[in-house]
Protein backbone atom coordinates (compact mmCIF):
# COMPACT_ATOMS: atom_id res chain seq x y z
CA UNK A 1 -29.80 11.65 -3.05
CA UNK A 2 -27.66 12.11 -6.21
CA UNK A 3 -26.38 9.81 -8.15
CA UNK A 4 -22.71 10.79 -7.27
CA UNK A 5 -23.39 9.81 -3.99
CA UNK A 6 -24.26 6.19 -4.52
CA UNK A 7 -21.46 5.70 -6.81
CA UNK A 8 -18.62 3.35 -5.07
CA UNK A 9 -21.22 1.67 -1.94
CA UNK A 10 -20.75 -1.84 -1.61
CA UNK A 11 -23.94 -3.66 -2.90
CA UNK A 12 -25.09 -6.21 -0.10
CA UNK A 13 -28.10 -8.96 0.18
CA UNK A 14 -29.08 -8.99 3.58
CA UNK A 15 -30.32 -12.93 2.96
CA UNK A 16 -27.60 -14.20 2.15
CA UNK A 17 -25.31 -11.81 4.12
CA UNK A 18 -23.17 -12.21 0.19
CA UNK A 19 -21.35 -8.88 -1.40
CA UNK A 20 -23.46 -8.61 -5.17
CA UNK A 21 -21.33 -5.89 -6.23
CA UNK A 22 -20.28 -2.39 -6.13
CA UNK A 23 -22.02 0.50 -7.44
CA UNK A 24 -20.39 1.60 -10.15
CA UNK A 25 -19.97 -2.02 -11.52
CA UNK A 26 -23.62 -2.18 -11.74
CA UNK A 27 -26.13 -1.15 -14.48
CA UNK A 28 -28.76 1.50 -13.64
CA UNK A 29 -32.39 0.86 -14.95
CA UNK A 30 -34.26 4.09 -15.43
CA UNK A 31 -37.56 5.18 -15.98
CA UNK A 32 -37.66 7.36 -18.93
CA UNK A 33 -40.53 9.47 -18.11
CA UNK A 34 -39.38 10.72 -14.74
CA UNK A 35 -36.03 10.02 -14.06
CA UNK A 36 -36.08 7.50 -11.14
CA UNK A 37 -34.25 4.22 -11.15
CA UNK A 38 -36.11 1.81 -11.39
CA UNK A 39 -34.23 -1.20 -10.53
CA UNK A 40 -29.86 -2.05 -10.50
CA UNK A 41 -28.70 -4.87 -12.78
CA UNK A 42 -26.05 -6.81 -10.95
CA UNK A 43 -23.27 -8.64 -13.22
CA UNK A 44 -22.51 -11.57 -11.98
CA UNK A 45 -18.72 -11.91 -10.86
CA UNK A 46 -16.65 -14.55 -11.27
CA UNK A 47 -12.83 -15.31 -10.14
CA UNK A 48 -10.69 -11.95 -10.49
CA UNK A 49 -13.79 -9.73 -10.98
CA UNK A 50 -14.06 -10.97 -14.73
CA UNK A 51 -17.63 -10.76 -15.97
CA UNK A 52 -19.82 -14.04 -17.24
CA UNK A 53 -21.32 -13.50 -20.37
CA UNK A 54 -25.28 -12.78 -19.79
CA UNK A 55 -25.36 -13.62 -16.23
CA UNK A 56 -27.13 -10.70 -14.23
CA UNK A 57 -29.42 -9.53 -11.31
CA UNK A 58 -32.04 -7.43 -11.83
CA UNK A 59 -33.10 -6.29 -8.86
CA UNK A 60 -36.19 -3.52 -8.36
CA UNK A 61 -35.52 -0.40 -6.28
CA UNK A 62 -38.17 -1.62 -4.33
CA UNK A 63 -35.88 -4.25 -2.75
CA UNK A 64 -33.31 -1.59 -1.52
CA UNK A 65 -33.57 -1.34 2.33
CA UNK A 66 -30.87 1.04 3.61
CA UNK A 67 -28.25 2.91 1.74
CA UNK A 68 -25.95 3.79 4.49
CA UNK A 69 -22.47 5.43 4.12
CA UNK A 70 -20.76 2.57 3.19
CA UNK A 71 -22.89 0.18 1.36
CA UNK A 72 -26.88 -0.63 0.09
CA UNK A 73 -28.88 -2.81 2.07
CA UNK A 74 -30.73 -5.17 -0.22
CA UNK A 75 -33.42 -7.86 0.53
CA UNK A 76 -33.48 -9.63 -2.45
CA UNK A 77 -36.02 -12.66 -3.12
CA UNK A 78 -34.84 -15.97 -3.76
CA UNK A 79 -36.59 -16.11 -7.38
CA UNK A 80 -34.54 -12.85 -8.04
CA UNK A 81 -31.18 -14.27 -6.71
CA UNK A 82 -28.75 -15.94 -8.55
CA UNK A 83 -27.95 -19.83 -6.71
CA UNK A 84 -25.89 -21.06 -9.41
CA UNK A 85 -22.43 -19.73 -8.48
């Protein structure tokens, strides 16, 4: 899958059944020796979409379940999560 594809899905924790982001919005980790991502660092939103200062989700690749048409499928757990919001 490229890249350009995954750009715009809505980012979705299947835990908490809560919207994280959009891709696009999001940071991509990548592994510099081969390429892959490695893991997608989440800002977290507040009201209007404005950013808090320092207050992200990492999240490893490893957690992504389904990337449908639409959206990625995340299972994210709770030590990753952010429950101060």
């Amino acid at each position: 899958m490229r890249l350009s594809e995954l750009s715009g899905k809505e980012i979705v924790d299947v835990k908490r059944a809560e919207r994280l982001g959009i891709l696009g919005q999001t940071d991509l980790e990548i592994n510099e020796e081969d390429g892959r991502i490695t893991a997608l660092i989440i800002p977290s939103l507040k009201w209007f979409g404005l950013r808090k200062q320092g207050d992200e989700i990492r999240v490893p690749w490893t957690q992504i379940r389904k990337i449908g048409s639409d959206m990625i499928i995340l299972d994210v757990p709770e030590e990753i999560g952010s429950d101060d919001k």
